[in-house]
Structure formats: C-alpha cells, structure tokens
Protein backbone atom coordinates (compact mmCIF):
# COMPACT_ATOMS: atom_id res chain seq x y z
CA UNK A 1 0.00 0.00 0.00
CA UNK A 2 3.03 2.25 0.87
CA UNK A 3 4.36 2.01 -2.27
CA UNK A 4 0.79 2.65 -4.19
CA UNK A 5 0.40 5.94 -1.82
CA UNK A 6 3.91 6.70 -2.54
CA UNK A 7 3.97 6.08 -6.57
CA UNK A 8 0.79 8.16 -6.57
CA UNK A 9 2.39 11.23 -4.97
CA UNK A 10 5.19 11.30 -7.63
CA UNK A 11 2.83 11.79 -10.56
CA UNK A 12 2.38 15.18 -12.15
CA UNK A 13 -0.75 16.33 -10.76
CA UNK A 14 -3.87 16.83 -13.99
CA UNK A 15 -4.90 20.34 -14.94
CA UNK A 16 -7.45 22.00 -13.32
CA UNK A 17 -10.82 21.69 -15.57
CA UNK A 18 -10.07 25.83 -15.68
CA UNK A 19 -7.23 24.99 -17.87
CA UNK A 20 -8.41 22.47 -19.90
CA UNK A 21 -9.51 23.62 -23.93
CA UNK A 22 -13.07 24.10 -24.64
CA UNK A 23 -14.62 21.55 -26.42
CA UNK A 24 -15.39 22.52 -30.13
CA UNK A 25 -18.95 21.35 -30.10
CA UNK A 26 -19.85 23.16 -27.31
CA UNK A 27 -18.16 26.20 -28.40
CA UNK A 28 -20.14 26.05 -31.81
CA UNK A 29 -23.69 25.83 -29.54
CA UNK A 30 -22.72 28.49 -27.36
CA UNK A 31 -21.67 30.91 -29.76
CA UNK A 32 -24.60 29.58 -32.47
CA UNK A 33 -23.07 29.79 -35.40
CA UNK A 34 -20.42 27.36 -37.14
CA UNK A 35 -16.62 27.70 -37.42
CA UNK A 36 -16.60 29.25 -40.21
CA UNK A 37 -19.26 32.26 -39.28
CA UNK A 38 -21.37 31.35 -42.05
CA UNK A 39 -25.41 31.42 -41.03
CA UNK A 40 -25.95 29.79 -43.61
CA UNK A 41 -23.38 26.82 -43.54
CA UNK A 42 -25.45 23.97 -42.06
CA UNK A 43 -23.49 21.18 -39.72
CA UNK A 44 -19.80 22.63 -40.87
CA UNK A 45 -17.10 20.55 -39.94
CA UNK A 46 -16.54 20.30 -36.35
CA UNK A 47 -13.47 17.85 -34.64
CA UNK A 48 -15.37 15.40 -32.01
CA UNK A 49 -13.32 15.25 -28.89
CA UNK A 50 -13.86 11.53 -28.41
CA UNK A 51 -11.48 10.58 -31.30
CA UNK A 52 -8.38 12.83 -30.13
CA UNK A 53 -5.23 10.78 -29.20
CA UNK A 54 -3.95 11.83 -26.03
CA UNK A 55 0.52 13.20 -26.26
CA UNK A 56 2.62 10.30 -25.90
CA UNK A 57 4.18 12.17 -22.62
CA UNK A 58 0.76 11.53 -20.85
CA UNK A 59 0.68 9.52 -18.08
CA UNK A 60 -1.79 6.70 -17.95
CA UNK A 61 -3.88 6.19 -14.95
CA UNK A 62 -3.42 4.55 -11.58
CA UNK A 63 -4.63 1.13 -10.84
CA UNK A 64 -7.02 0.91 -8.89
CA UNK A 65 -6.92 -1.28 -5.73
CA UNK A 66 -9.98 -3.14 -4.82
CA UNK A 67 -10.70 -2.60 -1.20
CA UNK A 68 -11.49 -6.16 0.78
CA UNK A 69 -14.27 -5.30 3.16
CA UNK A 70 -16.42 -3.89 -0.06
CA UNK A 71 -18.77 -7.24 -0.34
CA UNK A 72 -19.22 -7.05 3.62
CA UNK A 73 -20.47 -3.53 3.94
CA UNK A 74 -22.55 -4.01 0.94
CA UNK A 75 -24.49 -7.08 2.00
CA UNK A 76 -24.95 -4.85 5.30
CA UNK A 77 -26.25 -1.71 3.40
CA UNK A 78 -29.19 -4.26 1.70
CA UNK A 79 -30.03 -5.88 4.76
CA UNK A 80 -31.00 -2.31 6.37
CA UNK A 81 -32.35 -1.29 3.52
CA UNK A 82 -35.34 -4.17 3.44
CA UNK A 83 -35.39 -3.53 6.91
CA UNK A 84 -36.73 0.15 6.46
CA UNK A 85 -38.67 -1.33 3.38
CA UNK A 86 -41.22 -3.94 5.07
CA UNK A 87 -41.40 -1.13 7.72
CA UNK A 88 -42.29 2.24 5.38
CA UNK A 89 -45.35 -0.80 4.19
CA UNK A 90 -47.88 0.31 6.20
CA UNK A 91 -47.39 4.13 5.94
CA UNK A 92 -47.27 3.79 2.14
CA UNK A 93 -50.73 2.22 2.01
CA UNK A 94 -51.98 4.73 4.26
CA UNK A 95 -50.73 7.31 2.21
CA UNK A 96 -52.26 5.92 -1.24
CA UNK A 97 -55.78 5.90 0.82
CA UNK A 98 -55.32 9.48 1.80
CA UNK A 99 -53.69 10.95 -0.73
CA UNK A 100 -56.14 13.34 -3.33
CA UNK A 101 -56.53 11.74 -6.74
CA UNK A 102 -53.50 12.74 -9.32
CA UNK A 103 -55.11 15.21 -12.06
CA UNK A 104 -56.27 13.98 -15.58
CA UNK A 105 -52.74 13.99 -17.87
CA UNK A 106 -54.22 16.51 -21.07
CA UNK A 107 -53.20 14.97 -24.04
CA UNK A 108 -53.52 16.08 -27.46
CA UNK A 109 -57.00 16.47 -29.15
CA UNK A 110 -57.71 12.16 -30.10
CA UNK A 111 -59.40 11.32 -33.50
CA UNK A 112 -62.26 10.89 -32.19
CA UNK A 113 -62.90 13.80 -31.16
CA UNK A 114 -61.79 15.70 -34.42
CA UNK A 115 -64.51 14.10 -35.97
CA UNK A 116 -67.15 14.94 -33.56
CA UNK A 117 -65.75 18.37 -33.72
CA UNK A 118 -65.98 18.26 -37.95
CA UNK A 119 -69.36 17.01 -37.60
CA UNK A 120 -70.96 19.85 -34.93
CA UNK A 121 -68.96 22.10 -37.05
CA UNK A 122 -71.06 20.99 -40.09
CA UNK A 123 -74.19 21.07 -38.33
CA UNK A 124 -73.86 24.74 -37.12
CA UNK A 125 -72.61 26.12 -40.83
CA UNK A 126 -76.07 24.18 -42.19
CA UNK A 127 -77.95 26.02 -39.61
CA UNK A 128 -76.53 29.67 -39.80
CA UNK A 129 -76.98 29.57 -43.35
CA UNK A 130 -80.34 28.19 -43.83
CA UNK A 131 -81.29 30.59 -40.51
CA UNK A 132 -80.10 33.42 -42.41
CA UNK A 133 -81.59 33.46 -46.39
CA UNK A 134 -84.77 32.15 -44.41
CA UNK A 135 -88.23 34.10 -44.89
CA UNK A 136 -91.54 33.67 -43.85
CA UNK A 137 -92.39 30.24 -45.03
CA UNK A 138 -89.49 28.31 -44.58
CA UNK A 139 -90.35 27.66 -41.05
CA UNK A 140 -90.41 23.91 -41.31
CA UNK A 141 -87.08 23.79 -43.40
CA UNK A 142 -85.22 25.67 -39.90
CA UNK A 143 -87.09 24.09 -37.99
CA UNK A 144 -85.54 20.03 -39.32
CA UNK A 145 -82.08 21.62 -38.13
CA UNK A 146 -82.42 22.44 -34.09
CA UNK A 147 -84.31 21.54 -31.38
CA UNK A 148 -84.90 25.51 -30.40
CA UNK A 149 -88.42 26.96 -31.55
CA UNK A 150 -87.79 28.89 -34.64
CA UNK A 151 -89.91 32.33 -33.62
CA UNK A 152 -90.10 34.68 -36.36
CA UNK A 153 -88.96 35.26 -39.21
CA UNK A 154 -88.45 37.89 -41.99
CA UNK A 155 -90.32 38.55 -44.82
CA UNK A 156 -87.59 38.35 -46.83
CA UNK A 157 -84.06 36.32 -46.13
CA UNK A 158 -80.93 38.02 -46.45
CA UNK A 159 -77.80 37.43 -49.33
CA UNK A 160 -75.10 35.73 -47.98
CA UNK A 161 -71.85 34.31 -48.93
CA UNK A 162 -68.38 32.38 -48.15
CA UNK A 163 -69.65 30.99 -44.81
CA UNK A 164 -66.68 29.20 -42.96
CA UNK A 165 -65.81 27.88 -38.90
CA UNK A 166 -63.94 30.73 -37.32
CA UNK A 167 -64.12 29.00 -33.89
CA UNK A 168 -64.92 25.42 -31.98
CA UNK A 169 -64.65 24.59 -28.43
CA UNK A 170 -65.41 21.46 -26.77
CA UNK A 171 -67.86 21.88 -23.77
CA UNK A 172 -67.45 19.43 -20.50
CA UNK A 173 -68.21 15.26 -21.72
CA UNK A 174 -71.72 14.08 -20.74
CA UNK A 175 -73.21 10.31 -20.81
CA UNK A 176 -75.98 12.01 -23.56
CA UNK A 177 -72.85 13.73 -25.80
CA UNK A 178 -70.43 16.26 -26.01
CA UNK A 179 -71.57 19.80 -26.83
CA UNK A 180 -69.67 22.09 -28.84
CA UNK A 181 -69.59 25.75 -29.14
CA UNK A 182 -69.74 26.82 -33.19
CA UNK A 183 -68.66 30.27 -34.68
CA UNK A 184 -69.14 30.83 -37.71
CA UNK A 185 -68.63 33.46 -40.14
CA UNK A 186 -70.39 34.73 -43.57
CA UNK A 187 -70.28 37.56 -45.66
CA UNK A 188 -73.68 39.63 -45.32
CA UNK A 189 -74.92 41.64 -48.15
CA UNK A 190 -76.42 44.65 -46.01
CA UNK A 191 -76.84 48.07 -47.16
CA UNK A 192 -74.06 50.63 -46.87
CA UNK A 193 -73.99 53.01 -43.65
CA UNK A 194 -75.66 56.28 -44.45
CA UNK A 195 -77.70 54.41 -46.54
CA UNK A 196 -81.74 54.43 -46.25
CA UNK A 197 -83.32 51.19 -46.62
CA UNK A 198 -86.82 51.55 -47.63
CA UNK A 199 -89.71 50.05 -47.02
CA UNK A 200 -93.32 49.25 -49.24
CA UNK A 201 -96.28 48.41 -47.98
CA UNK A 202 -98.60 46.19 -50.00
CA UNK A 203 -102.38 46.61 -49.44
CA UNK A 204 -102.39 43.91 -46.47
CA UNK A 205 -100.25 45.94 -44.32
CA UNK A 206 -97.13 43.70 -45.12
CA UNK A 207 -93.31 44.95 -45.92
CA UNK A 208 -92.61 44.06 -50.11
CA UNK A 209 -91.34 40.88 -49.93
CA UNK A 210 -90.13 41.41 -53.44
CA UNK A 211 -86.63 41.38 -52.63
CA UNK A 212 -85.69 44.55 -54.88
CA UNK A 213 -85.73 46.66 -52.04
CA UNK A 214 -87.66 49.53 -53.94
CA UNK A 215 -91.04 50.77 -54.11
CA UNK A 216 -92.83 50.12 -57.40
CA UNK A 217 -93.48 53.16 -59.95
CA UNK A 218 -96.92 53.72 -58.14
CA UNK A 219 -95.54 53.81 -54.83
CA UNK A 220 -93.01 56.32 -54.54
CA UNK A 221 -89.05 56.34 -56.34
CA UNK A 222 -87.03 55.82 -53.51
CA UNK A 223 -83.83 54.16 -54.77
CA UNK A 224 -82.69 50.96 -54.39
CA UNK A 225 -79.89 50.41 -51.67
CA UNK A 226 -76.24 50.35 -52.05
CA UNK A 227 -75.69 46.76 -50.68
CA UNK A 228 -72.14 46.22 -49.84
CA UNK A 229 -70.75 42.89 -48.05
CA UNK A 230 -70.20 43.07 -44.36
CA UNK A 231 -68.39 39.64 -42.02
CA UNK A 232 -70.60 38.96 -39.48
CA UNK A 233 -70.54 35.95 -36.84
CA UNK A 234 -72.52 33.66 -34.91
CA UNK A 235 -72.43 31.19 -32.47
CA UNK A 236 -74.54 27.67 -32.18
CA UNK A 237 -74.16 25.01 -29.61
CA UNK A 238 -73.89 21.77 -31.20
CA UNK A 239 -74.08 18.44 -29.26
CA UNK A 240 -72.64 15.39 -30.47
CA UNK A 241 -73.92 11.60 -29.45
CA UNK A 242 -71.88 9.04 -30.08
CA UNK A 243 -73.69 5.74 -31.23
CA UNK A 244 -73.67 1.92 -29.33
CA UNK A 245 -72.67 0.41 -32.87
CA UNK A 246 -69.64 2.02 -33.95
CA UNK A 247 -70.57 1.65 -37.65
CA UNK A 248 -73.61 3.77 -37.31
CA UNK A 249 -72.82 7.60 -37.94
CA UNK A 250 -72.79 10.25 -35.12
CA UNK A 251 -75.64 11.88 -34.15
CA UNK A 252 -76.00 15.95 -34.16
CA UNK A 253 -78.49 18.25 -32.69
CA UNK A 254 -78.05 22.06 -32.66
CA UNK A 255 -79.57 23.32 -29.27
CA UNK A 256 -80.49 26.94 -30.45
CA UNK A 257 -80.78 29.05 -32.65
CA UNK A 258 -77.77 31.14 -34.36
CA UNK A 259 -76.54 34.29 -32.20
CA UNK A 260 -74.82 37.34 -33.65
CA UNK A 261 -71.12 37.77 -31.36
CA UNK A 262 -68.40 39.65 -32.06
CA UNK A 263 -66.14 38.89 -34.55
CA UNK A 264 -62.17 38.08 -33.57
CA UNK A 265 -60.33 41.30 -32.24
CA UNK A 266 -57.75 42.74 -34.52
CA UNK A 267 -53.97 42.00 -33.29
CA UNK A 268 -51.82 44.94 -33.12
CA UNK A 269 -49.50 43.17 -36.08
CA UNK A 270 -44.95 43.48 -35.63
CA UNK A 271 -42.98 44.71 -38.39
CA UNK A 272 -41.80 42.59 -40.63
CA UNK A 273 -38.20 42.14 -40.41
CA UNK A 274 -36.03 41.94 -43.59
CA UNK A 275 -34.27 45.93 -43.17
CA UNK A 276 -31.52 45.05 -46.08
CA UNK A 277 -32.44 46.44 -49.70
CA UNK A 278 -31.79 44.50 -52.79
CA UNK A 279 -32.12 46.08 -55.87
CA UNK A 280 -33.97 44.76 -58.75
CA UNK A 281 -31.62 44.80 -60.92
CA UNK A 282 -29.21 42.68 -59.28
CA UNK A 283 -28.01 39.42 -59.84
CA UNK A 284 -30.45 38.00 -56.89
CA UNK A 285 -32.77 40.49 -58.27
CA UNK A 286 -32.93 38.81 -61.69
CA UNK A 287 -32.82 35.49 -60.19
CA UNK A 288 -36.38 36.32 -58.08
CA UNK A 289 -37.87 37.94 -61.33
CA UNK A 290 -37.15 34.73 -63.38
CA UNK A 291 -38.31 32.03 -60.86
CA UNK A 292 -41.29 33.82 -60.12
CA UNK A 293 -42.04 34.19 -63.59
CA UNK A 294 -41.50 30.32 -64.12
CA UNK A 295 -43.91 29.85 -61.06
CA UNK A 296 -47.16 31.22 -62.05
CA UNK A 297 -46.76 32.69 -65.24
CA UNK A 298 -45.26 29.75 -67.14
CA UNK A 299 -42.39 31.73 -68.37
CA UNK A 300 -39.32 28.88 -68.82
CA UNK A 301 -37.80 26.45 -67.07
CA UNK A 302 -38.12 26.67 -63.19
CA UNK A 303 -35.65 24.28 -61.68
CA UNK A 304 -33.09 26.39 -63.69
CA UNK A 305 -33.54 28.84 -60.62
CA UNK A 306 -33.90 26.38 -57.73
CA UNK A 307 -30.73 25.46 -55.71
CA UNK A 308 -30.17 21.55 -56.40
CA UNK A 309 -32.01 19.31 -53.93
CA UNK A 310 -35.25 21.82 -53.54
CA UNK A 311 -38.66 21.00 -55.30
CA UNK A 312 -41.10 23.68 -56.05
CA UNK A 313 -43.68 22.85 -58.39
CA UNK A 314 -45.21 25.43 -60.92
CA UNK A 315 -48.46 26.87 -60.79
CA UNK A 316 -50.84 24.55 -63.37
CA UNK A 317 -52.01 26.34 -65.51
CA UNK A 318 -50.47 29.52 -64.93
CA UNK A 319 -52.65 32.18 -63.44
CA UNK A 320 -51.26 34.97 -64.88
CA UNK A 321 -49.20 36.26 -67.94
CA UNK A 322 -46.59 38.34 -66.67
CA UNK A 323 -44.48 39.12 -63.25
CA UNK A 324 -42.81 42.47 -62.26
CA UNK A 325 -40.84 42.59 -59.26
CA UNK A 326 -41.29 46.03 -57.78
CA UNK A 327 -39.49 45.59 -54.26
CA UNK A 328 -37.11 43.04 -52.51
CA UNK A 329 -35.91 43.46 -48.50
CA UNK A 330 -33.37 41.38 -47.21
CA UNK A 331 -33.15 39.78 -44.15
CA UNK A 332 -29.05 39.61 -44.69
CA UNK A 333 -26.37 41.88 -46.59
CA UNK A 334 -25.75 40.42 -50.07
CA UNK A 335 -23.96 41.63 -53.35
CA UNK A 336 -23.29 40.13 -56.51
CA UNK A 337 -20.43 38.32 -56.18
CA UNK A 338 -21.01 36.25 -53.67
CA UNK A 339 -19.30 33.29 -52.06
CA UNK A 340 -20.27 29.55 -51.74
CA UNK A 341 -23.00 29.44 -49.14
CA UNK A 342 -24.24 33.05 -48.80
CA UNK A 343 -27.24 33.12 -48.40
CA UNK A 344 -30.83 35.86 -47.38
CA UNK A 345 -34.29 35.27 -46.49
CA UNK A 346 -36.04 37.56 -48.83
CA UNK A 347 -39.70 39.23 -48.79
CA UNK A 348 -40.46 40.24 -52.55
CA UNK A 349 -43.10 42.63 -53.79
CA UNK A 350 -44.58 41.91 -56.85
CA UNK A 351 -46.81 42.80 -59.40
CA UNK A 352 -48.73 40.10 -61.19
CA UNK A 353 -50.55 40.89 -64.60
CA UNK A 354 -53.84 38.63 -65.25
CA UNK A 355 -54.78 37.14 -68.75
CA UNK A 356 -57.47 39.73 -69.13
CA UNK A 357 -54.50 42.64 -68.53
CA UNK A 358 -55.80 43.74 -64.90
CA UNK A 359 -52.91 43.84 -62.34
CA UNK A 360 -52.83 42.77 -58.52
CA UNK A 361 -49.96 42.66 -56.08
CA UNK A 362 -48.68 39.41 -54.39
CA UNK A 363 -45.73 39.27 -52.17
CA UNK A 364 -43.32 36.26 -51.77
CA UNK A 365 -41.12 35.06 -48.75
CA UNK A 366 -38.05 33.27 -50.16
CA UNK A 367 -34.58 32.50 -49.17
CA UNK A 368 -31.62 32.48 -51.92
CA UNK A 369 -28.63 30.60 -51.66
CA UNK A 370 -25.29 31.17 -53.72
CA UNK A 371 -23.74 29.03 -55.13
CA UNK A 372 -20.96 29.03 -58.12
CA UNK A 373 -21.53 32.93 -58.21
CA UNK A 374 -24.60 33.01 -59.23
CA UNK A 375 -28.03 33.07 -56.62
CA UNK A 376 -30.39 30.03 -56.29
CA UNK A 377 -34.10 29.73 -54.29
CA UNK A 378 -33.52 27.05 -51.85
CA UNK A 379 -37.45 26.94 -50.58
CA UNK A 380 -40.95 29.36 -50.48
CA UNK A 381 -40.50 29.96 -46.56
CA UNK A 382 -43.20 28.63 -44.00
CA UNK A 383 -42.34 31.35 -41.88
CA UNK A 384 -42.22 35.25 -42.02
CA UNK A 385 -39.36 37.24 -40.27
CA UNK A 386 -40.89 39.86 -37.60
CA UNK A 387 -39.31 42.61 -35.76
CA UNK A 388 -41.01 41.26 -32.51
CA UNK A 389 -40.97 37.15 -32.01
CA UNK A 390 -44.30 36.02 -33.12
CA UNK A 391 -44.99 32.24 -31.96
CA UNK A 392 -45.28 30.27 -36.04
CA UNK A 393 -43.31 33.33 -37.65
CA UNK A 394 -40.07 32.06 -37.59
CA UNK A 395 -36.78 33.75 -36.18
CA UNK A 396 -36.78 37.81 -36.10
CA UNK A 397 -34.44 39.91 -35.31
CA UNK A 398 -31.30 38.13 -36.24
CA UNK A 399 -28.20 37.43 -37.81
C-alpha cells in the first residue's frame, strides 16, 4: 500500500478543468453559429473530442486497488435497507388511501374527437346559413335543423356568402354527448352606412317581400340600396352523441338558434423584419424575377432557378401572364459576387398581370442561396421574419 500511496504522490498532478480547452462542439452551440461564421453553412465541420489521441508524454492512470471489506459492507447496506422497506409498508398504504386523486394527464385532441368536432362544425354552418336566407315560409325547413323553436322570421331572407368555422370549443363530456360551441362566419350583403333602406307596404299591411328593395313606380321612387358585403358571426351550440354500434354515424343536434357575437379582435401586427435592400436589378434580383415568372406565369424552365435538392412545383395552368418585381428586402447583406453558401431570407413585392391585362400585387417570402456565383431559391419559406418574435413566424431579429 506504501508504495501505491507513494507512486501516486510522484505523478504530475492533472490540470485544473479551468485549464483544460473548450470543447469545439460546445463552443459552436454556445456561440450559435459554425466555425466558419457562415449562417448559412449547415453542420460545418466540427473535430469530435472523443477521437483525439492523447501526447505520448501523458501519463496513464493509476490502478485501482480493490478494497477487501467492499462485499461485507454491501451485503450490510441491503439488509438495512429491506429492513426500512417492510417497515415504510404500512405508511405507504396509508398514504395511497389518503392521498387526493393525481389530475387527468391533457393529451392532445384524439381522433375521435376531431370528428365529432368536424361534424358539430357541419351542423352549425347548415344552420346559420339556412337561418339566415330564411323568410316567412321556410319555417319547417329551420325548424328540421335544431331543437330551439324557430320564432319569427323575416319577410324576406338576407344574401349571404363564403360561410366558414372561425371558432370550436369542446364543452365538459356528458353520458348524452359532447356539446360544442360553433362560430361561424359569412359575408352579409347589407346596405351601406348612411344608406336608407326603404320600405313598401302592399295593401295587407305587409313589408314588399319582393326582394328589390324599392317601391314600385306607383308607390313612390325611392332608390334601391347600395348593398355592400359586411363579415358577421354567430355562435350555435352543437351536441354530439356518439352511437352503441360504432358503424352507425354520429348523431348531431343544434340546441339553439344562431346568435350574432363579435367577430375576432384585430392584433396589433410586428414589423416585418427583412431591413436590407436589394435592388432589382441585381443578380439576386434577376434570379427572383425569373423564378417567379417560371412559377405562375409559365415563363421557362423553373428548376433552372432552384438550388439543387429543392422541389417547387409550378403553378398549373399559370394564373397569370406576366411578373414584375417592384421591391425586394433582405433579411441579410448580399452583393453580386457572392461566395459559396451566402445566403438571405427575402420578402419580394410583386406585381402580377392577369390574362385579361388587370394587375394585382402578391408578395413572396423566399430564401436564396449562392452558389458558383450566381443566386439560387432554396425553398418558399413557412415562416415570415418579424421585428417582434411572433410564436409560427419564424426567427426575427437576427443574424
């Protein structure tokens, strides 16, 4: 042992972990970026620290010397240890009868329920829409969707259009059902503010159900509204029964009839974050002109502008006839003769001319790639750059 203890103190003592070199891994996570400062340089080469060979002056470790009374003090350690185990028994079992029940684990929303959801969603849409271009003697037809008692309605049912769900939310599970809460949203033709509606009596004392909105020659010459289209929303609860037999379909009652809420609050929307100009006339400039031209108005060959390994398909058949780029910001500084690997996420304004010579705007998110001098798309981004982090908008605000 003497000579152990003694061959021990003569070694060199190990640096401190103070002294030792930063791993390059963790240096390329800490500082986010790899070795070669390139953003867009994906998994650059970076030495592992498990395959380094340690000098040939290093010394190798100390034996080490197995200590006799180990086994004995471990057999000891289990013995008190199923001691204190057959005795912690009872309190255990006491504690599992006392203890409050463990909330429910929320998982994600199950299959099931997506189609009970689809189907109340359905139900509600049917509803609001029949509810709304209903008059006077479709009673019967409203009536066949809910359970509520129809009341009144108009003499005359209202134009509507582009109905969709804005909203559903699952109400608390019942042995009858689930019932959902529906919002849904349609376009209303309703006449423009300032402007008068007017109203013709017939001889029975009963508003024109005509639908032109205007009294006839004899009646007067009030004008006919300006009708202009107007989002409005409504809510219907929706319950949901789920058969015995699993091959029979669902079955959906709406409880009342359609209520007019308040549409969705506008957001107060962040910047959008790509502060670099590119010009137009550049080389990425000319690059984003041609593949966008390839994309939806047919013009050439489109993989000749898409970095190799990316797959954007045209638009079949092309919707329009021409492309102008007016505007491209940059999310990164660029210039025209660019090294391997450069690379910008770019928002693109541009002007798109339809086949019967109208124009509209669009803009694009892309990101452009060099590569052999000359810039590439590498991908139509899922995500926009914002000044302030947006959860889905991607990064913002960097480098």
């Amino acid at each position: 042992m003497s000579s152990l203890l003694t061959g021990r103190r003569g070694k060199k003592r190990a640096a401190s972990p103070s002294a030792l070199p930063a791993h390059p891994q963790r240096a390329v996570e800490d500082t986010g970026t790899s070795p070669s400062g390139n953003p867009w340089q994906v998994n650059g080469p970076i030495t592992s620290g498990a395959d380094e060979v340690p000098p040939s002056g290093a010394t190798a470790p100390p034996q080490v010397v197995e200590w006799s009374q180990g086994p004995a003090l471990a057999s000891k350690a289990w013995t008190a240890l199923l001691v204190l185990a057959l005795a912690a028994g009872p309190v255990a079992l006491v504690w599992t009868a006392l203890r409050p029940d463990s909330a429910p684990v929320v998982s994600g929303t199950s299959g099931a329920d997506q189609t009970a959801a689809a189907a109340a969603a359905e139900r509600a849409v049917e509803l609001t829409e029949t509810w709304l271009r209903a008059d006077r003697d479709d009673q019967a037809l409203v009536a066949s969707l809910t359970e509520a008692s129809v009341g009144t309605l108009p003499a005359t049912g209202l134009t509507i259009r582009d109905s969709s769900v804005a909203a559903v939310t699952a109400g608390d599970p019942a042995p009858g059902g689930t019932t959902w809460m529906v919002t849904v949203g349609v376009d209303v033709a309703e006449p423009a503010p300032g402007t008068a509606v007017p109203v013709a009596d017939d001889e029975s004392g009963e508003a024109d159900s005509s639908g032109g909105g205007e009294r006839s020659a004899e009646g007067g010459d009030n004008p006919e509204p300006v009708l202009v289209w107007v989002r409005r929303y409504f809510q219907v609860p929706v319950t949901v029964q789920r058969p015995a037999d699993e091959d029979e379909p669902l079955a959906v009652a709406a409880l009342a009839l359609p209520a007019p809420v308040p549409g969705p609050s506008t957001a107060d929307a962040p910047g959008l974050d790509y502060p670099r100009t590119i010009a137009i006339t550049s080389d990425a400039g000319e690059s984003v002109a041609a593949f966008l031209g390839a994309l939806v108005a047919g013009e050439g060959e489109i993989t000749r502008y898409l970095r190799p390994g990316t797959a954007i398909q045209p638009v079949t058949p092309p919707p329009y006839t021409a492309v102008s780029v007016m505007s491209i910001g940059g999310s990164h500084e660029i210039s025209d003769d660019p090294s391997d690997g450069e690379g910008t996420h770019a928002l693109v304004t541009a002007e798109l001319t339809r086949p019967d010579g109208e124009k509209t705007t669009a803009q694009y998110v892309l990101t452009l790639v060099a590569r052999d001098g000359r810039w590439e798309v590498s991908g139509l981004d899922q995500a926009v750059r914002t000044e302030t982090p947006v959860a889905g908008s991607g990064e913002s605000g960097t480098e």
